[in-house]
PDB file of N, CA and C in Angstrom:
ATOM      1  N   UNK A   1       7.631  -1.781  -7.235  1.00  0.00           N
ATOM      2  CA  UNK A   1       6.875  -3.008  -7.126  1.00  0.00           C
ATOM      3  C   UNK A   1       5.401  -2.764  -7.472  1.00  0.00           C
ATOM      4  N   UNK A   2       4.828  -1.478  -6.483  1.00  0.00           N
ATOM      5  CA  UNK A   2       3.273  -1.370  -7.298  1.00  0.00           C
ATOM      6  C   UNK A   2       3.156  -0.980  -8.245  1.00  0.00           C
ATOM      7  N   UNK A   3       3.829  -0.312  -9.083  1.00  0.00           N
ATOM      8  CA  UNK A   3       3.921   0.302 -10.651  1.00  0.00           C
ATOM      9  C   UNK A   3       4.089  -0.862 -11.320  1.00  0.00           C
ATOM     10  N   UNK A   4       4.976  -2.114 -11.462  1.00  0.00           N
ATOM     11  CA  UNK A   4       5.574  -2.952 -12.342  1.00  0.00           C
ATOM     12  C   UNK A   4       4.594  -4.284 -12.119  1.00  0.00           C
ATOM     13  N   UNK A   5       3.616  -4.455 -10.910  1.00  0.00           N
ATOM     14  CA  UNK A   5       2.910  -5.527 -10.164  1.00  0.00           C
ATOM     15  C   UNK A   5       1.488  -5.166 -10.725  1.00  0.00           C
ATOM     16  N   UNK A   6       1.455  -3.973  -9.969  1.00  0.00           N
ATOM     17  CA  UNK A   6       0.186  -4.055  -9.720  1.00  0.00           C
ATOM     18  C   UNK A   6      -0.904  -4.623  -8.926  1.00  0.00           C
ATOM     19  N   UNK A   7      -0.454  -5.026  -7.688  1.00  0.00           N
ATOM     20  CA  UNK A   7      -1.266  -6.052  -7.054  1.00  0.00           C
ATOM     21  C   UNK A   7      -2.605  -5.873  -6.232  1.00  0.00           C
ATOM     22  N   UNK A   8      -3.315  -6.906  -6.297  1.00  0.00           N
ATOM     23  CA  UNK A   8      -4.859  -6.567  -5.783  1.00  0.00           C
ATOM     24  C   UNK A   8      -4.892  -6.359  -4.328  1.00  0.00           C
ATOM     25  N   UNK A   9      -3.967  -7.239  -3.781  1.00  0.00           N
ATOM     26  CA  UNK A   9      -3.820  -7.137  -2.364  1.00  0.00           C
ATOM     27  C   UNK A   9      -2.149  -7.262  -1.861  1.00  0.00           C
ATOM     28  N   UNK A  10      -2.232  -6.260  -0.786  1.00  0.00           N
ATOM     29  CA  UNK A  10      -0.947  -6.324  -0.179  1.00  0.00           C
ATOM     30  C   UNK A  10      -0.614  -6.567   1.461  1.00  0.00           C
ATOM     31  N   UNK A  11       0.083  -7.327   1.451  1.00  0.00           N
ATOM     32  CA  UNK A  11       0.111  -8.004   3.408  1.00  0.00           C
ATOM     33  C   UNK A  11       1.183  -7.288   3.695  1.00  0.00           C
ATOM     34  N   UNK A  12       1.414  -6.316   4.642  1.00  0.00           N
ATOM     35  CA  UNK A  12       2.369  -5.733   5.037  1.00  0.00           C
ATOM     36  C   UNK A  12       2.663  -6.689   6.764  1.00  0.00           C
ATOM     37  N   UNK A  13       3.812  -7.030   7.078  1.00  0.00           N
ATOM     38  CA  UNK A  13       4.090  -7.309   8.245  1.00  0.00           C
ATOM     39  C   UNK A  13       4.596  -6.700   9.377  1.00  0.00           C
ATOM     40  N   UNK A  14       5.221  -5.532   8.974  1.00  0.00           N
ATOM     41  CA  UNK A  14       5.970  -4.634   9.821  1.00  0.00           C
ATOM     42  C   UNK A  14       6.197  -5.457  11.060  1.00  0.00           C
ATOM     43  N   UNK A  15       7.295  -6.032  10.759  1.00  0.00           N
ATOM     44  CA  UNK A  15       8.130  -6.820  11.611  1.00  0.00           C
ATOM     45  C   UNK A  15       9.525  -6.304  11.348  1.00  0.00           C
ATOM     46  N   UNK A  16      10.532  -7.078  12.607  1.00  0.00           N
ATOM     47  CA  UNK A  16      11.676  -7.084  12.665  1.00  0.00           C
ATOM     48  C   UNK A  16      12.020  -8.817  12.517  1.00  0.00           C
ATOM     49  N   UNK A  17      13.005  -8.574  11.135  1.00  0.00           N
ATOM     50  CA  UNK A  17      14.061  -9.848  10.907  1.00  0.00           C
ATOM     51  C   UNK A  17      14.543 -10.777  11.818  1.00  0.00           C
ATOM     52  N   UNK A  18      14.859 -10.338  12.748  1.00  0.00           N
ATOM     53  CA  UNK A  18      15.722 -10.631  14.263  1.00  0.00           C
ATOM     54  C   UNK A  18      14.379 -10.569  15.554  1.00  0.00           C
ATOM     55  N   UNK A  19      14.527 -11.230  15.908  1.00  0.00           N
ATOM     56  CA  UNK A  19      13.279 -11.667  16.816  1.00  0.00           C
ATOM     57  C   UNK A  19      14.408 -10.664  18.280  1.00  0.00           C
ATOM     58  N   UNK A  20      15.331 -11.392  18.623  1.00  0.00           N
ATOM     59  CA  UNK A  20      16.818 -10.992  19.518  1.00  0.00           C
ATOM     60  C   UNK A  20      16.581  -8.886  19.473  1.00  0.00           C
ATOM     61  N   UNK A  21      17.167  -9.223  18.057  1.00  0.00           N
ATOM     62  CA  UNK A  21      17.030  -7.722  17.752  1.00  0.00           C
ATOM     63  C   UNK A  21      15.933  -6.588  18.238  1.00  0.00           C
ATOM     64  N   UNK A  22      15.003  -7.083  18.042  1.00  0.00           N
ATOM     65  CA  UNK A  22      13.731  -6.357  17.877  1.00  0.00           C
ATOM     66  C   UNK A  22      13.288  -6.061  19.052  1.00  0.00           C
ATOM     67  N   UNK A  23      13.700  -7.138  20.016  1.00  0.00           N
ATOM     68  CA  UNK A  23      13.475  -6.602  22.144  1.00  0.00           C
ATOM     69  C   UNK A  23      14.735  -5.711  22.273  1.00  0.00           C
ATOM     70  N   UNK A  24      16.277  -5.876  21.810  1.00  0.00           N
ATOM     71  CA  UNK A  24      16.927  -5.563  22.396  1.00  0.00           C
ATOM     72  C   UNK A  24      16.889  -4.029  21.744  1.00  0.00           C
ATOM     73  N   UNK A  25      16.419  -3.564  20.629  1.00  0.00           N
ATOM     74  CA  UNK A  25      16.422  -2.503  20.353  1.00  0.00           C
ATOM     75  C   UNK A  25      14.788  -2.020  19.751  1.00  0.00           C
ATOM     76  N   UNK A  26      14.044  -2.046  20.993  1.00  0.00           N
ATOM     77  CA  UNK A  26      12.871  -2.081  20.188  1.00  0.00           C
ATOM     78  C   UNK A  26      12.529  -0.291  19.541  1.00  0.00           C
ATOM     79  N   UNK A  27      13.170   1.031  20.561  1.00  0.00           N
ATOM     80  CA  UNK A  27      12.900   2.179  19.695  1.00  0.00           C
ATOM     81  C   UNK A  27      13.460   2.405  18.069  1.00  0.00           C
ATOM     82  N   UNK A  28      14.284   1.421  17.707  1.00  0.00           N
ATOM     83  CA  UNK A  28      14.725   1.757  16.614  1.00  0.00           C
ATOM     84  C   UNK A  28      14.094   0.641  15.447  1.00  0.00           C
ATOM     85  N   UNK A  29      13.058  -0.514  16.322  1.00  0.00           N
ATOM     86  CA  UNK A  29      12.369  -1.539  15.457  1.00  0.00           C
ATOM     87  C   UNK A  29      11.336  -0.871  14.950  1.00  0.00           C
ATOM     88  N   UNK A  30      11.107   0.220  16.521  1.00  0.00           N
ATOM     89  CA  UNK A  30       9.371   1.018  15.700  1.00  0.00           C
ATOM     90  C   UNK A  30       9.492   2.105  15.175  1.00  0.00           C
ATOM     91  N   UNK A  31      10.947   2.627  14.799  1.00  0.00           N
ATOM     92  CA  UNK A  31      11.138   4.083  14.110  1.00  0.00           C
ATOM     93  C   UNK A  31      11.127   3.447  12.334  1.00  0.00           C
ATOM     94  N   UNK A  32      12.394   2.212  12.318  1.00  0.00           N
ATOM     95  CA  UNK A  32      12.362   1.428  10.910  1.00  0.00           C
ATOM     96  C   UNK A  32      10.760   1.439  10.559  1.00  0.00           C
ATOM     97  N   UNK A  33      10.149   0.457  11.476  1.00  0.00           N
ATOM     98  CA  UNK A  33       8.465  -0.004  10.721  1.00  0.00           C
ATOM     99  C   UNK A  33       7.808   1.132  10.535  1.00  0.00           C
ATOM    100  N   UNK A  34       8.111   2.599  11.303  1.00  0.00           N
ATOM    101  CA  UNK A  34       7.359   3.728  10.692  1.00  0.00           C
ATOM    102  C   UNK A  34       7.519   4.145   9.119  1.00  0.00           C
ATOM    103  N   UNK A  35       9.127   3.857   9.187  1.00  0.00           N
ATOM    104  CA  UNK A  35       9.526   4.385   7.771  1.00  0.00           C
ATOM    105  C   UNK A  35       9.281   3.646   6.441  1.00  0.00           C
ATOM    106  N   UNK A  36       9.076   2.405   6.858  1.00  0.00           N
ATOM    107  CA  UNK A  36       9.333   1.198   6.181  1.00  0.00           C
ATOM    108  C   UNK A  36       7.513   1.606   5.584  1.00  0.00           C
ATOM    109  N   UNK A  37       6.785   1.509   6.525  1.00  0.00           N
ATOM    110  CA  UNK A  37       5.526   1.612   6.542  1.00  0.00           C
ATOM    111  C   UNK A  37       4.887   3.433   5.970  1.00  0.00           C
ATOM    112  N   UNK A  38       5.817   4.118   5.769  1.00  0.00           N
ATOM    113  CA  UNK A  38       5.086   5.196   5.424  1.00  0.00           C
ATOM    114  C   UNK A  38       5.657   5.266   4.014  1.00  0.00           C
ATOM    115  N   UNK A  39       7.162   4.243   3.299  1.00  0.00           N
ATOM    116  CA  UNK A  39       7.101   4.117   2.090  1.00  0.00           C
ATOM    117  C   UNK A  39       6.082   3.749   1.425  1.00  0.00           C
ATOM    118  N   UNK A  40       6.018   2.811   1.631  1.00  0.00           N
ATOM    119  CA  UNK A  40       4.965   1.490   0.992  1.00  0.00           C
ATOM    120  C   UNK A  40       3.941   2.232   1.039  1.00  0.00           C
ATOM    121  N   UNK A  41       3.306   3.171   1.982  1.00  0.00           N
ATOM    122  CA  UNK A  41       2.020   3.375   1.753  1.00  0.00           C
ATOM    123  C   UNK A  41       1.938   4.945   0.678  1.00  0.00           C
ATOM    124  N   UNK A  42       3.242   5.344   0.932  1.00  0.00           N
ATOM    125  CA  UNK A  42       3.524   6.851  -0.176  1.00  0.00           C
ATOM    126  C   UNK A  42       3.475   6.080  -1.639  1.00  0.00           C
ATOM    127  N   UNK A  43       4.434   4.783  -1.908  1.00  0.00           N
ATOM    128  CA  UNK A  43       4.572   4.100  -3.282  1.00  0.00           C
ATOM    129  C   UNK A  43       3.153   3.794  -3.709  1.00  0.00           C
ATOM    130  N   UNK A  44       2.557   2.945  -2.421  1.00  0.00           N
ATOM    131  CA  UNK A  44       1.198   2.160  -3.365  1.00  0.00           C
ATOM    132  C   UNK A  44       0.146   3.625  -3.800  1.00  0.00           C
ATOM    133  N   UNK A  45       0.330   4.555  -2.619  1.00  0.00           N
ATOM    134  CA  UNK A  45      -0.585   5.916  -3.396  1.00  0.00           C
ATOM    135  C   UNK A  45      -0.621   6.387  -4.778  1.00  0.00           C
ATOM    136  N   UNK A  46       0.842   6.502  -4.932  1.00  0.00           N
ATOM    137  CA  UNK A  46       0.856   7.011  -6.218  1.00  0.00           C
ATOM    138  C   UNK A  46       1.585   6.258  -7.424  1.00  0.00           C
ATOM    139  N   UNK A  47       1.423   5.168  -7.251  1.00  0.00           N
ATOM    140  CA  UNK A  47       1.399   3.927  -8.071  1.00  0.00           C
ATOM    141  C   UNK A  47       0.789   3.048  -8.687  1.00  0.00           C
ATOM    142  N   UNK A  48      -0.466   2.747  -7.701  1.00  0.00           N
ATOM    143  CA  UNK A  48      -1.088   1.601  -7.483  1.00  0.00           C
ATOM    144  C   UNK A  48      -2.666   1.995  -6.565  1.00  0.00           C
ATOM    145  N   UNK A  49      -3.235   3.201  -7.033  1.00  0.00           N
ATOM    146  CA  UNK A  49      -4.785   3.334  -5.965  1.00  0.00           C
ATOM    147  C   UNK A  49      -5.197   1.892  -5.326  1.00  0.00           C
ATOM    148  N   UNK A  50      -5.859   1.140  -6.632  1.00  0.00           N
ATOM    149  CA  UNK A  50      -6.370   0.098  -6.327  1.00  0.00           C
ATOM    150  C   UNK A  50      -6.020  -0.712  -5.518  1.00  0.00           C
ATOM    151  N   UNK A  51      -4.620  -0.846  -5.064  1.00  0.00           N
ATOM    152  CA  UNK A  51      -4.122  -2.055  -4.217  1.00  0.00           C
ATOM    153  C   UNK A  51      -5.062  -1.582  -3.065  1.00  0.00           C
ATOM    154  N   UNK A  52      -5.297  -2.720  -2.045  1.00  0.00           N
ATOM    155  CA  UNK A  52      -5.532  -2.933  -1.139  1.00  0.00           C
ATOM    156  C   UNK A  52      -4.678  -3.316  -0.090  1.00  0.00           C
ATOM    157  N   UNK A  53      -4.446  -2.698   0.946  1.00  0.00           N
ATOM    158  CA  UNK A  53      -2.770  -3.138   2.131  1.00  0.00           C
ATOM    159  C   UNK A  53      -3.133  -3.757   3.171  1.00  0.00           C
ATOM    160  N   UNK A  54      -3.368  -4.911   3.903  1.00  0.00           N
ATOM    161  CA  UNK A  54      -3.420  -4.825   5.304  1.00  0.00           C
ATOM    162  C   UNK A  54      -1.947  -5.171   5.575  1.00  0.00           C
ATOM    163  N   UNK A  55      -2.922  -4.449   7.121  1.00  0.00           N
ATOM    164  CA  UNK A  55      -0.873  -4.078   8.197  1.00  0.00           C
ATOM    165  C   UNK A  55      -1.561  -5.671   9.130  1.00  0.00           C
ATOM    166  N   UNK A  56      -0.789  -6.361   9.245  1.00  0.00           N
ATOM    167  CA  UNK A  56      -0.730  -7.310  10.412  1.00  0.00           C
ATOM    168  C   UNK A  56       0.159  -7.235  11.573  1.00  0.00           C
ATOM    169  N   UNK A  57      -0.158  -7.637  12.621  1.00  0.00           N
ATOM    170  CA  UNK A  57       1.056  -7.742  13.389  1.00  0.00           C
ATOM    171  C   UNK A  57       0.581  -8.964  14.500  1.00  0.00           C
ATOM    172  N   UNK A  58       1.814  -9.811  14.914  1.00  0.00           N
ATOM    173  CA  UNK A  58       1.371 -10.991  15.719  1.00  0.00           C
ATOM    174  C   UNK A  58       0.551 -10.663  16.689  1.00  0.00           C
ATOM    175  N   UNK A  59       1.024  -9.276  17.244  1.00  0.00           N
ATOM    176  CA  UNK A  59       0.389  -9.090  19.211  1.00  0.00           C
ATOM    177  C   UNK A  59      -0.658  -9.472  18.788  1.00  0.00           C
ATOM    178  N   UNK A  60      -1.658  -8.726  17.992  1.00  0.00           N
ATOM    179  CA  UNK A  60      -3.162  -9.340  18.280  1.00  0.00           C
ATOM    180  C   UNK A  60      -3.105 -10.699  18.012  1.00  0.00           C
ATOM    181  N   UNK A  61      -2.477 -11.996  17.171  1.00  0.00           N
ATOM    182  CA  UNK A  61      -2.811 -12.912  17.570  1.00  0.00           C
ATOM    183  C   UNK A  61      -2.606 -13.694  18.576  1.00  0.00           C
ATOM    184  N   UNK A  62      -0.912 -12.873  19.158  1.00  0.00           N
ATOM    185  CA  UNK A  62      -0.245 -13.450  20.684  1.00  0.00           C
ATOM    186  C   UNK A  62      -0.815 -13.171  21.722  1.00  0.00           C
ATOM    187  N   UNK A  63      -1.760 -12.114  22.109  1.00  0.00           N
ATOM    188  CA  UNK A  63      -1.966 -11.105  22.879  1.00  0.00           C
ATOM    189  C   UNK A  63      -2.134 -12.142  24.124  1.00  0.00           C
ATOM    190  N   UNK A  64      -2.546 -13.087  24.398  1.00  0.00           N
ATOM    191  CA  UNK A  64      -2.495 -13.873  25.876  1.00  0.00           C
ATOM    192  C   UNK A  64      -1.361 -14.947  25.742  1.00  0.00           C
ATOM    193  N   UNK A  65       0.091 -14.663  25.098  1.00  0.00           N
ATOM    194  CA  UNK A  65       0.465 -15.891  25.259  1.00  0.00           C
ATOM    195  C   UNK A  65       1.830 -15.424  26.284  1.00  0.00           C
ATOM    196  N   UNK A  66       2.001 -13.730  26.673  1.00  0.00           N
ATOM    197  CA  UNK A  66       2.530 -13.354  27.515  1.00  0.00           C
ATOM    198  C   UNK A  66       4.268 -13.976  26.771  1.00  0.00           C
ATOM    199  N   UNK A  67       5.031 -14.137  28.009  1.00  0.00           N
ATOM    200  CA  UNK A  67       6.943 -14.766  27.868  1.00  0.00           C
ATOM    201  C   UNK A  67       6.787 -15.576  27.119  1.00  0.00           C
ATOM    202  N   UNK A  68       5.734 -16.115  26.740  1.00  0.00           N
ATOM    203  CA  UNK A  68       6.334 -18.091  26.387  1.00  0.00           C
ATOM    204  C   UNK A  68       6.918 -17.478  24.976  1.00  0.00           C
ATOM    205  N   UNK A  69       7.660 -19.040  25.133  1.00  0.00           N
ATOM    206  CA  UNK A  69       8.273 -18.848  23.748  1.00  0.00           C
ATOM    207  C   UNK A  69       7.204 -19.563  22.544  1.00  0.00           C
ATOM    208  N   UNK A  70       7.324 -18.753  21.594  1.00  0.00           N
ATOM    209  CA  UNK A  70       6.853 -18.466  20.474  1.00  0.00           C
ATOM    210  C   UNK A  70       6.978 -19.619  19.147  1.00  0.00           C
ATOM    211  N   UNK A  71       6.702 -20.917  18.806  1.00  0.00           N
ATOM    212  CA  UNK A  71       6.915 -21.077  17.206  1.00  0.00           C
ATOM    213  C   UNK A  71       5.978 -21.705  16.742  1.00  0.00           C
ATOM    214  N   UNK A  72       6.006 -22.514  15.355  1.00  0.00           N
ATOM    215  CA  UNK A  72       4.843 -23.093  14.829  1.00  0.00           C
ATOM    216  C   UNK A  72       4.049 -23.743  15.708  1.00  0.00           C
ATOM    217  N   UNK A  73       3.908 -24.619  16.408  1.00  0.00           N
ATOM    218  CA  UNK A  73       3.193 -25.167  17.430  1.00  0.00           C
ATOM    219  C   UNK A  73       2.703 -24.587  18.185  1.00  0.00           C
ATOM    220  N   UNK A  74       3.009 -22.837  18.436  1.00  0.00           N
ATOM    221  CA  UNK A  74       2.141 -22.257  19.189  1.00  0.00           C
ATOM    222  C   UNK A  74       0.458 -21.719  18.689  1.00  0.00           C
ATOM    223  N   UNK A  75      -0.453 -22.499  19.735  1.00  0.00           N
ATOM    224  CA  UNK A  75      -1.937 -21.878  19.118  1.00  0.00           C
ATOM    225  C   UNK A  75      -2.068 -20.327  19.207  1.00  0.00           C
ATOM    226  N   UNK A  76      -2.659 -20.162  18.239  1.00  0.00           N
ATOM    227  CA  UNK A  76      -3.332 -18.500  18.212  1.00  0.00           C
ATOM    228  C   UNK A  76      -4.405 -18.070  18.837  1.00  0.00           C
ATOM    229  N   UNK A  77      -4.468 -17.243  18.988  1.00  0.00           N
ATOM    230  CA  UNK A  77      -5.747 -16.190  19.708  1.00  0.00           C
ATOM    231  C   UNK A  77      -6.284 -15.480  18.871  1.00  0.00           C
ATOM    232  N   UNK A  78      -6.753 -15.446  17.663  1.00  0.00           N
ATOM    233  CA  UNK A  78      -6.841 -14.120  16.933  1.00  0.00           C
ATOM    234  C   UNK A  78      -8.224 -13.877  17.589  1.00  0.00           C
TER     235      UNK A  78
END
């Protein structure tokens, strides 16, 4: 993708697909996003210098919204 793209900027999410999934097995959500996350950043190295990556992840924008449940209508905290 960064060889054939080339892109100026890249949004990484390191998320899990499965919202369910991702509590019920969370050591194996953060072993995937390690791996997932140390491709992408081995590919864009030697592919792509120039790209630029940010990593996002919700907690910092959830970080006070604690159990509740979660969807578009929920306000952010960033």
């Amino acid at each position: 993708m960064f060889k054939n793209y080339n892109p100026t900027y890249f949004a990484h999410l390191a998320s899990q697909s499965s919202v369910l999934k991702s509590m019920k097995y969370k050591k194996l959500t953060r072993e995937e996003n390690e791996v997932i996350s140390d491709n992408l950043i081995d590919s864009m190295l030697s592919k792509s210098m120039d790209t630029k990556m940010f990593f996002l992840h919700q907690q910092l924008f959830l970080k006070d919204i604690k159990k509740k449940l979660v969807d578009e209508l929920t306000s952010l905290n960033p």
